[in-house]
Protein backbone atom coordinates (compact mmCIF):
# COMPACT_ATOMS: atom_id res chain seq x y z
CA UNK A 1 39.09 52.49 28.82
CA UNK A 2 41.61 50.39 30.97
CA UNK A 3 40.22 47.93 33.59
CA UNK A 4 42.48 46.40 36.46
CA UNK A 5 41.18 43.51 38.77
CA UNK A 6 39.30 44.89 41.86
CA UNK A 7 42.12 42.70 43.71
CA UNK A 8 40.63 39.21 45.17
CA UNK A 9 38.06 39.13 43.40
CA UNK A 10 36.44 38.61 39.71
CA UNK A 11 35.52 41.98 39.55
CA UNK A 12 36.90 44.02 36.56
CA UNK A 13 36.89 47.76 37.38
CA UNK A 14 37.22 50.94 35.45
CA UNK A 15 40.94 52.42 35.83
CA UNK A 16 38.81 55.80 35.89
CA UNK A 17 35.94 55.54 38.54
CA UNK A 18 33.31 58.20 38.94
CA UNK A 19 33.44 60.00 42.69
CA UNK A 20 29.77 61.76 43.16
CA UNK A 21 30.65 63.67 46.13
CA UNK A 22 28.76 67.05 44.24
CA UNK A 23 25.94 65.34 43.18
CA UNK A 24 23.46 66.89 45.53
CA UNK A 25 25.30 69.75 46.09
CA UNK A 26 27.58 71.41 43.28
CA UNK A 27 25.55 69.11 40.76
CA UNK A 28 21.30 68.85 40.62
CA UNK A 29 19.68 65.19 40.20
CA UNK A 30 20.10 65.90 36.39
CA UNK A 31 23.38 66.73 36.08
CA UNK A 32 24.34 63.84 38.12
CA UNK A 33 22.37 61.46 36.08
CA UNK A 34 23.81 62.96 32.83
CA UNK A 35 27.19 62.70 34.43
CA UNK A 36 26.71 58.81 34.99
CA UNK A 37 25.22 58.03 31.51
CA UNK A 38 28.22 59.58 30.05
CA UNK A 39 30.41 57.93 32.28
CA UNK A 40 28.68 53.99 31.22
CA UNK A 41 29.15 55.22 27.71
CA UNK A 42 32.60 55.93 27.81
CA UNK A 43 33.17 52.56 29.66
CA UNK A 44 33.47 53.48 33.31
CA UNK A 45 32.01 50.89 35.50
CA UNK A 46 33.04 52.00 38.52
CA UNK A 47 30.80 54.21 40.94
CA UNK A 48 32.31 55.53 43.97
CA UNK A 49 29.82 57.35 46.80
CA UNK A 50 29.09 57.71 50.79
CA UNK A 51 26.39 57.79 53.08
CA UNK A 52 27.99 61.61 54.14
CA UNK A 53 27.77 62.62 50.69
CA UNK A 54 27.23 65.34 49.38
CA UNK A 55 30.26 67.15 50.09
CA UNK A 56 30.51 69.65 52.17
CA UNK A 57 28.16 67.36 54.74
CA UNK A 58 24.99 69.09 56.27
CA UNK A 59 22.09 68.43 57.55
CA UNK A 60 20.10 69.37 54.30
CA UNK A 61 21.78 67.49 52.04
CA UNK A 62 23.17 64.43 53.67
CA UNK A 63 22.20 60.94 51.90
CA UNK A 64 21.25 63.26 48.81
CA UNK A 65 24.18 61.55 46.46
CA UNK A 66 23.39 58.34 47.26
CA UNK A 67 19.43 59.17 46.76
CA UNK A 68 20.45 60.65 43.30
CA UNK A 69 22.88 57.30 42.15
CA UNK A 70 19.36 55.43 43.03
CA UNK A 71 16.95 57.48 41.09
CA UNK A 72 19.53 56.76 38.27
CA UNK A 73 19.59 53.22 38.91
CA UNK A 74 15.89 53.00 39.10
CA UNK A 75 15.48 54.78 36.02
CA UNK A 76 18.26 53.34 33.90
CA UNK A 77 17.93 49.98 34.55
CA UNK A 78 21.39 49.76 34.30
CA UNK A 79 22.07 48.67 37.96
CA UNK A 80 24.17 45.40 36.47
CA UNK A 81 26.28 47.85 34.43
CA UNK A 82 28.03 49.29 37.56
CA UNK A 83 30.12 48.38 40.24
CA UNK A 84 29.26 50.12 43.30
CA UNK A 85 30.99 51.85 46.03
CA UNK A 86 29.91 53.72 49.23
CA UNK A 87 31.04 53.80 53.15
CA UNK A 88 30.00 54.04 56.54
CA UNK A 89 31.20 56.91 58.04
CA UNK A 90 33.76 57.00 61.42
CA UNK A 91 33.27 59.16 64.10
CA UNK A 92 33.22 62.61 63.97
CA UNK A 93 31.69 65.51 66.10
CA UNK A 94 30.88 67.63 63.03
CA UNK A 95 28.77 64.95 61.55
CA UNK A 96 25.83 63.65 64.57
CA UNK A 97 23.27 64.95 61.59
CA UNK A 98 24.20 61.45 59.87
CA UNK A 99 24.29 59.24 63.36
CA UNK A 100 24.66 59.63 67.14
CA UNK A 101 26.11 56.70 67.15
CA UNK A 102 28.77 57.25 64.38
CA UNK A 103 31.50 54.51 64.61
CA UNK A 104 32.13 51.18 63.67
CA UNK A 105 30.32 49.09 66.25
CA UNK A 106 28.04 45.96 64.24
CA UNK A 107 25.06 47.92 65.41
CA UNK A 108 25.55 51.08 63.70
CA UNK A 109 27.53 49.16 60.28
CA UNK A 110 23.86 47.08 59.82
CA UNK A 111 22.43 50.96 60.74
CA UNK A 112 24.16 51.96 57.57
CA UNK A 113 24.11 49.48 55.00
CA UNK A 114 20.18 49.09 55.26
CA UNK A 115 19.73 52.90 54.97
CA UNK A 116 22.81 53.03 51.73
CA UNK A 117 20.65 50.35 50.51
CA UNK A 118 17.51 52.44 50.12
CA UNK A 119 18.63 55.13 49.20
CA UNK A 120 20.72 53.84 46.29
CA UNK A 121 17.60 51.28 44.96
CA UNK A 122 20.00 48.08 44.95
CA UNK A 123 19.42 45.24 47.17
CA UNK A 124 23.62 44.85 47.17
CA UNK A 125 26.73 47.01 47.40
CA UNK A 126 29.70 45.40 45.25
CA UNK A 127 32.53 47.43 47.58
CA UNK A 128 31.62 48.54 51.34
CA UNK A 129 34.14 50.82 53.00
CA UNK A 130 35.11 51.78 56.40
CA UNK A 131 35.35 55.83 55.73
CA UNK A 132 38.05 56.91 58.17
CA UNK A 133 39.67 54.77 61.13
CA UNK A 134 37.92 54.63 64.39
CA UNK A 135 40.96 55.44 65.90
CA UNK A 136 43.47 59.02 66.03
CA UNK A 137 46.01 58.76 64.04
CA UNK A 138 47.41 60.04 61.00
CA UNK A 139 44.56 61.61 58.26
CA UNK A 140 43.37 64.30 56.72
CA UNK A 141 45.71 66.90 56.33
CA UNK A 142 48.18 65.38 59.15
CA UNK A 143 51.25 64.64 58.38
CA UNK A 144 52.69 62.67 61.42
CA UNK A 145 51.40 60.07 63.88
CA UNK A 146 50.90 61.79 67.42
CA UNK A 147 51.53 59.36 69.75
CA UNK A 148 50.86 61.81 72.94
CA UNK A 149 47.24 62.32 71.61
CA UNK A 150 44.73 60.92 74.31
CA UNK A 151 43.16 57.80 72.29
CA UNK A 152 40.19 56.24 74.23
CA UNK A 153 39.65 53.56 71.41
CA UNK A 154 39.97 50.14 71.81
CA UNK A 155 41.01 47.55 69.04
CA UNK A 156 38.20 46.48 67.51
CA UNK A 157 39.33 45.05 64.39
CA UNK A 158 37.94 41.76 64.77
CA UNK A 159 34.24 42.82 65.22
CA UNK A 160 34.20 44.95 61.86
CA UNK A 161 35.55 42.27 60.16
CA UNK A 162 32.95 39.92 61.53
CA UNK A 163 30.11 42.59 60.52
CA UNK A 164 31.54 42.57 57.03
CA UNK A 165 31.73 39.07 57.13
CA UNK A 166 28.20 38.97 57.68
CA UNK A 167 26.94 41.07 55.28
CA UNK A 168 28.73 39.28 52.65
CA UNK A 169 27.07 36.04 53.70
CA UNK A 170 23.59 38.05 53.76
CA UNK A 171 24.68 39.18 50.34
CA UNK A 172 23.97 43.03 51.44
CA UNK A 173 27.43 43.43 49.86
CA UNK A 174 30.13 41.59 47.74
CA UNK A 175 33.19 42.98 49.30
CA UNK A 176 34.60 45.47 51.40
CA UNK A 177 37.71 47.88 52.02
CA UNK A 178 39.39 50.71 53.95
CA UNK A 179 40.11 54.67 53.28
CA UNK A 180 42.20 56.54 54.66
CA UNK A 181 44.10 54.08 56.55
CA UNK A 182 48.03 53.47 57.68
CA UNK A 183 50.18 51.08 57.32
CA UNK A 184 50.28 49.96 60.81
CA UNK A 185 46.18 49.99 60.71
CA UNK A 186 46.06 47.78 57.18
CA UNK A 187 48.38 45.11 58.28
CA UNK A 188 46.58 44.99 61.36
CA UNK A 189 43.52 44.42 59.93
CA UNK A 190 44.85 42.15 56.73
CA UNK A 191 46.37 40.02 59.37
CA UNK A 192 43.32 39.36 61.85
CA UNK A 193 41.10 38.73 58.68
CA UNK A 194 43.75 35.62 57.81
CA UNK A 195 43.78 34.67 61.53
CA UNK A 196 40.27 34.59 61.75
CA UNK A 197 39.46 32.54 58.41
CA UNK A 198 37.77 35.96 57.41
CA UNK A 199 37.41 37.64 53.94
CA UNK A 200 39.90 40.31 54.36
CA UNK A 201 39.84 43.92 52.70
CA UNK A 202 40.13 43.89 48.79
CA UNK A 203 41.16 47.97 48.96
CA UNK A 204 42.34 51.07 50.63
CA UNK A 205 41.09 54.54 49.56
CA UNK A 206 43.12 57.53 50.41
CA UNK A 207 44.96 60.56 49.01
CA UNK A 208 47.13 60.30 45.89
CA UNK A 209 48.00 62.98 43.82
CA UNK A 210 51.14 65.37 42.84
CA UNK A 211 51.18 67.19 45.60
CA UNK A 212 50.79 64.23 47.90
CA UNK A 213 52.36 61.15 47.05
CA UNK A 214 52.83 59.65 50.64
CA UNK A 215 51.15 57.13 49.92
CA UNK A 216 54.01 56.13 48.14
CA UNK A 217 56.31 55.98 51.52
CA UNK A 218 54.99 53.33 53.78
CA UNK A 219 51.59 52.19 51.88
CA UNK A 220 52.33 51.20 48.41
CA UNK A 221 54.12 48.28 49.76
CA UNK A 222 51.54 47.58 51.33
CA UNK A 223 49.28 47.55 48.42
CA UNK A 224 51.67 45.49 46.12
CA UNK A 225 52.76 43.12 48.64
CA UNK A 226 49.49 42.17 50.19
CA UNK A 227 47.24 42.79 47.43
CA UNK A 228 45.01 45.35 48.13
CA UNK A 229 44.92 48.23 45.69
CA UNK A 230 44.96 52.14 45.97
CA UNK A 231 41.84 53.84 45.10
CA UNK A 232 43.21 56.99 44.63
CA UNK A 233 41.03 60.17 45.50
CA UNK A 234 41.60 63.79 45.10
CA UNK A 235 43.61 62.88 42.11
CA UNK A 236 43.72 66.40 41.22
CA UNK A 237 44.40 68.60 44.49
CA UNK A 238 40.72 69.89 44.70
CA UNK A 239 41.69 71.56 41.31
CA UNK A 240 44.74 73.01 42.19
CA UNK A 241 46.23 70.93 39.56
CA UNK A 242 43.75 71.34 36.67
CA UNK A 243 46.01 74.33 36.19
CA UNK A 244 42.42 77.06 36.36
CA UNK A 245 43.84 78.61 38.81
CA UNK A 246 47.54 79.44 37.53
CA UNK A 247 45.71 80.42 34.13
CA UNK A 248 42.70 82.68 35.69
CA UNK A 249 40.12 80.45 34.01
CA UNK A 250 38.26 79.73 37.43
CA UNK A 251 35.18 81.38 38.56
CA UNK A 252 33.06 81.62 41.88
CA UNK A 253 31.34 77.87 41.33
CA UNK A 254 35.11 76.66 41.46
CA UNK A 255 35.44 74.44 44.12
CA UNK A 256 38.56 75.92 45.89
CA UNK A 257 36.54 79.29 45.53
CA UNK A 258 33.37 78.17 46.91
CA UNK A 259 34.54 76.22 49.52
CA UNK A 260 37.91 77.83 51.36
CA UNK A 261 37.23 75.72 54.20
CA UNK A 262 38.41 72.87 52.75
CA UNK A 263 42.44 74.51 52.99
CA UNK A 264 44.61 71.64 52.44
CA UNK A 265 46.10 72.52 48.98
CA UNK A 266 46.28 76.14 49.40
CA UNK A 267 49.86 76.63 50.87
CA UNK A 268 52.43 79.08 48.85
CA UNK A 269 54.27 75.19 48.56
CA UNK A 270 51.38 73.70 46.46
CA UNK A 271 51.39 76.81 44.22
CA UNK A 272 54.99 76.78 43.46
CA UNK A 273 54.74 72.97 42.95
CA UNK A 274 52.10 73.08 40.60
CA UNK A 275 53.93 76.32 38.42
CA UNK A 276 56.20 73.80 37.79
CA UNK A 277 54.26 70.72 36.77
CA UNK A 278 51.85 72.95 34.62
CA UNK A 279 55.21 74.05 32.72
CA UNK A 280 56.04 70.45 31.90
CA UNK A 281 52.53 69.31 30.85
CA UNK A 282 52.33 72.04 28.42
CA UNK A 283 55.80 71.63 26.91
CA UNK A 284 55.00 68.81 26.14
CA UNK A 285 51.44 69.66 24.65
CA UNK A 286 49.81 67.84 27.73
CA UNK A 287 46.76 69.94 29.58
CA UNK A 288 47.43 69.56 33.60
CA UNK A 289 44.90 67.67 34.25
CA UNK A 290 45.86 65.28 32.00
CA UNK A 291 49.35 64.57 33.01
CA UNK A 292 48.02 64.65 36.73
CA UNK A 293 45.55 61.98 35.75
CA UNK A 294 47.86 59.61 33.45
CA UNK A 295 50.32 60.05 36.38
CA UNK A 296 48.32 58.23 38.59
CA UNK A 297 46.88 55.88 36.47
CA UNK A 298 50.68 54.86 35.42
CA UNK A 299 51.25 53.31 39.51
CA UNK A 300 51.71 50.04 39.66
CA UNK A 301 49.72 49.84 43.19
CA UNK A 302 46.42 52.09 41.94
CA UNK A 303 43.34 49.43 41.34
CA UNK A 304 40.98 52.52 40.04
CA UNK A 305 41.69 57.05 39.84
CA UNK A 306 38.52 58.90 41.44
CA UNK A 307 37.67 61.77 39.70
CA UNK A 308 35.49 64.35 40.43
CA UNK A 309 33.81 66.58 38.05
CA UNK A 310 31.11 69.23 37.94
CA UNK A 311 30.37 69.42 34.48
CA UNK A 312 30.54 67.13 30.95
CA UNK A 313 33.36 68.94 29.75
CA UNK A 314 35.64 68.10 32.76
CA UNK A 315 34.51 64.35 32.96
CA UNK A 316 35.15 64.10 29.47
CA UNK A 317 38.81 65.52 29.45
CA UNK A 318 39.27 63.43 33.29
CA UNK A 319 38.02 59.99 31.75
CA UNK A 320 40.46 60.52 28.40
CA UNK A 321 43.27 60.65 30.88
CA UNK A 322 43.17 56.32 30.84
CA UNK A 323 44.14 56.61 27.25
CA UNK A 324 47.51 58.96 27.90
CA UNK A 325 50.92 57.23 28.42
CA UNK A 326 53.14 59.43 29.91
CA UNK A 327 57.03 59.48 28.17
CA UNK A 328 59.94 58.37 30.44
CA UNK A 329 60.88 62.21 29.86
CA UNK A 330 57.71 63.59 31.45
CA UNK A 331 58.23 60.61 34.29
CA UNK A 332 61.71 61.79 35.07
CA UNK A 333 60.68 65.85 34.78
CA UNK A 334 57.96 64.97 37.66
CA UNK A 335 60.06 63.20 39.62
CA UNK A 336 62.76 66.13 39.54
CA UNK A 337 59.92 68.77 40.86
CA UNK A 338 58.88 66.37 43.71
CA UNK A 339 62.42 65.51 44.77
CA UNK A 340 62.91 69.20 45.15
CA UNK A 341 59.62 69.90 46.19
CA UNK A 342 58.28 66.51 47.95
CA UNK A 343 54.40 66.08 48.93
CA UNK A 344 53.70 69.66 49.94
CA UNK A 345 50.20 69.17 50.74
CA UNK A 346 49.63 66.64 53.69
C-alpha cells in the first residue's frame, strides 16, 4: 500500500481509503466489520463515512454506518489504527429525517459532530467535512453553473470556518475539508481561512473517475496549487466501469440494478465510453476495475481513491489497484477515448 500526506498536516493516509456508504444498507454490521479488518490488514488507514449514511438515505437507516464503524471501533480496539472521515450534511429537502435544521449554521455543525461522535465511539474525528455547499451551484449530476437560479444564501464562509476552528481547539476533530465544491467556492473559502488567521481546509471530496474527469478542468489547479488534495469518490461510475455490466456478470444486488434512481452513469455516452476502456484494460491483461482504479491513483492532485465495495472479493481486487502502474501506452489509449469521448457523465 501507497500513502500520500493528508496535505497540511502529519497525517499519512492510505492512497486507497475505505467509503462505507453500504454498510447498513447493502452490507449487515458483519460484513462491514469484516470489510474493515480486511481493509487494516491490507494497510488501509483511511476510513471515509457520513452522518447521511447509509446510502440511499432514509429514515430507517440513517446514522446506521456510522453506528456500525463504532461497534467496530469499540470492539477492535483499533481506533488509533485509522484515520477517520465523516461530514455534516448541507441542505436538502429530501433529507429533514437527519435535521430540520440541515445547513451549515455553528448551531447545527456542534448538532452534528456530538451526534457523529456517538455514534462512531471516538471522542475525535481526524477529517470533518462540509458534505455539499450551502449554496446552488454546480453538483451532482450538473454540468454548468446557473447563474439565473434564485439563490437566497448568503456568504457565510467565515462562520464555518470559525465552527471548525473551534472544534479543532476543543479537539472534537483534527482537521477539516470540503466535497463537492467549485473552484470559485474553494478559493473563496482557502482565502478567508488565510485572512482570518484560520486553519484552512486540508481537502476537497468530489467526483473523479473515467467518465468524469472535470475535476481535471478548473479544480486540479486548485488542488496542486493551493494544496489541498482530491479525495476522489465514485472512482468507478457506480460500477459502470467494473466492466459487470458489459460482460453480464451482474445480478439484482448490483448496485446500478437495485438502485435506478441513482441515473447519472446510465446514458448510451457512458456505455459506449466504457466499451472502449474495457477493450484496452483487457488487451493489455488489466481487469476494468483495475485500470479505472490505478488511473486515479496515478493523478498527481488525488491525496486518497474511495472505493466502495459490497463484498471481500471486490475490496480485495479495489485495494490491489495501489500496487498497478499503468504503461505510458495504456495512459495515452485513455486519453484517446476521452478526447473523443470527454466526461460523459456529469
Amino acid at each position: 500500500m501507497k500513502y500520500n500526506k493528508l496535505a497540511g498536516t502529519g497525517l499519512e493516509v492510505s492512497e486507497i481509503c475505505l467509503g462505507t456508504m453500504t454498510f447498513g444498507e447493502q452490507n449487515s454490521e458483519q460484513e462491514g466489520h469484516e470489510q474493515m479488518d480486511f481493509a487494516i490488514e491490507s494497510g488501509v488507514n483511511f476510513f471515509d463515512t457520513a452522518e447521511l449514511y447509509a446510502v440511499p438515505s432514509t429514515p430507517e437507516n440513517n446514522g446506521k454506518t456510522e453506528d456500525i464503524i463504532g461497534t467496530w471501533i469499540a470492539k477492535s480496539k483499533k481506533r488509533d489504527q485509522v484515520i477517520l472521515a465523516t461530514k455534516v450534511t448541507g441542505p436538502s429537502p429530501n433529507l429533514t429525517h437527519i435535521s430540520e435544521n440541515l445547513g451549515f449554521s455553528r448551531e447545527r455543525i456542534m448538532e452534528a459532530v456530538e451526534r457523529s461522535l456517538r455514534r462512531l465511539q471516538t471522542d475525535y474525528i481526524d477529517l470533518y467535512q462540509l458534505h455539499w455547499p450551502e449554496r446552488r451551484t454546480n453538483m451532482f449530476g450538473q454540468r454548468g453553473y446557473q447563474n439565473s437560479v434564485k439563490d437566497t444564501w448568503e456568504d457565510n464562509f467565515l462562520e464555518v470556518i470559525e465552527t471548525m476552528n473551534v472544534l479543532i481547539k476543543e479537539g472534537k476533530i483534527r482537521h477539516w475539508g470540503l466535497s463537492n465544491e467549485t473552484p470559485w467556492g474553494t478559493m473563496n473559502i482557502l482565502q478567508k481561512a488565510e485572512k482570518a488567521g484560520f486553519t484552512k481546509p486540508v481537502s476537497i471530496q468530489n467526483p473523479y473517475n473515467l467518465l468524469n474527469r472535470l475535476y481535471e478542468v478548473g479544480m486540479a489547479e486548485v488542488s496542486v496549487r493551493e494544496d489541498i488534495g482530491l479525495l476522489a469518490y465514485s472512482p468507478l461510475g457506480f460500477g459502470l466501469l467494473t466492466g459487470k455490466y458489459h460482460k453480464g456478470t451482474d445480478d439484482d444486488t448490483s448496485r446500478r440494478n437495485k438502485y435506478k434512481q441513482m441515473s447519472r452513469f446510465d446514458s448510451t455516452q457512458c456505455y459506449d465510453a466504457t466499451t472502449q476502456y474495457l477493450k484496452i484494460a483487457e488487451d493489455n491483461g488489466l481487469t476494468l476495475t483495475q485500470m479505472a482504479l490505478a488511473f486515479i491513483n496515478s493523478r498527481v492532485f488525488v491525496t486518497s481513491n474511495i472505493i466502495g465495495a459490497t463484498n471481500l472479493t471486490q475490496l480485495k481486487e479495489n485495494i490491489e489497484s495501489s500496487n498497478i502502474e499503468l504503461s505510458s501506452d495504456v495512459l495515452r489509449d485513455i486519453n484517446r477515448v476521452h478526447e473523443s469521448m470527454p466526461n460523459p457523465a456529469p
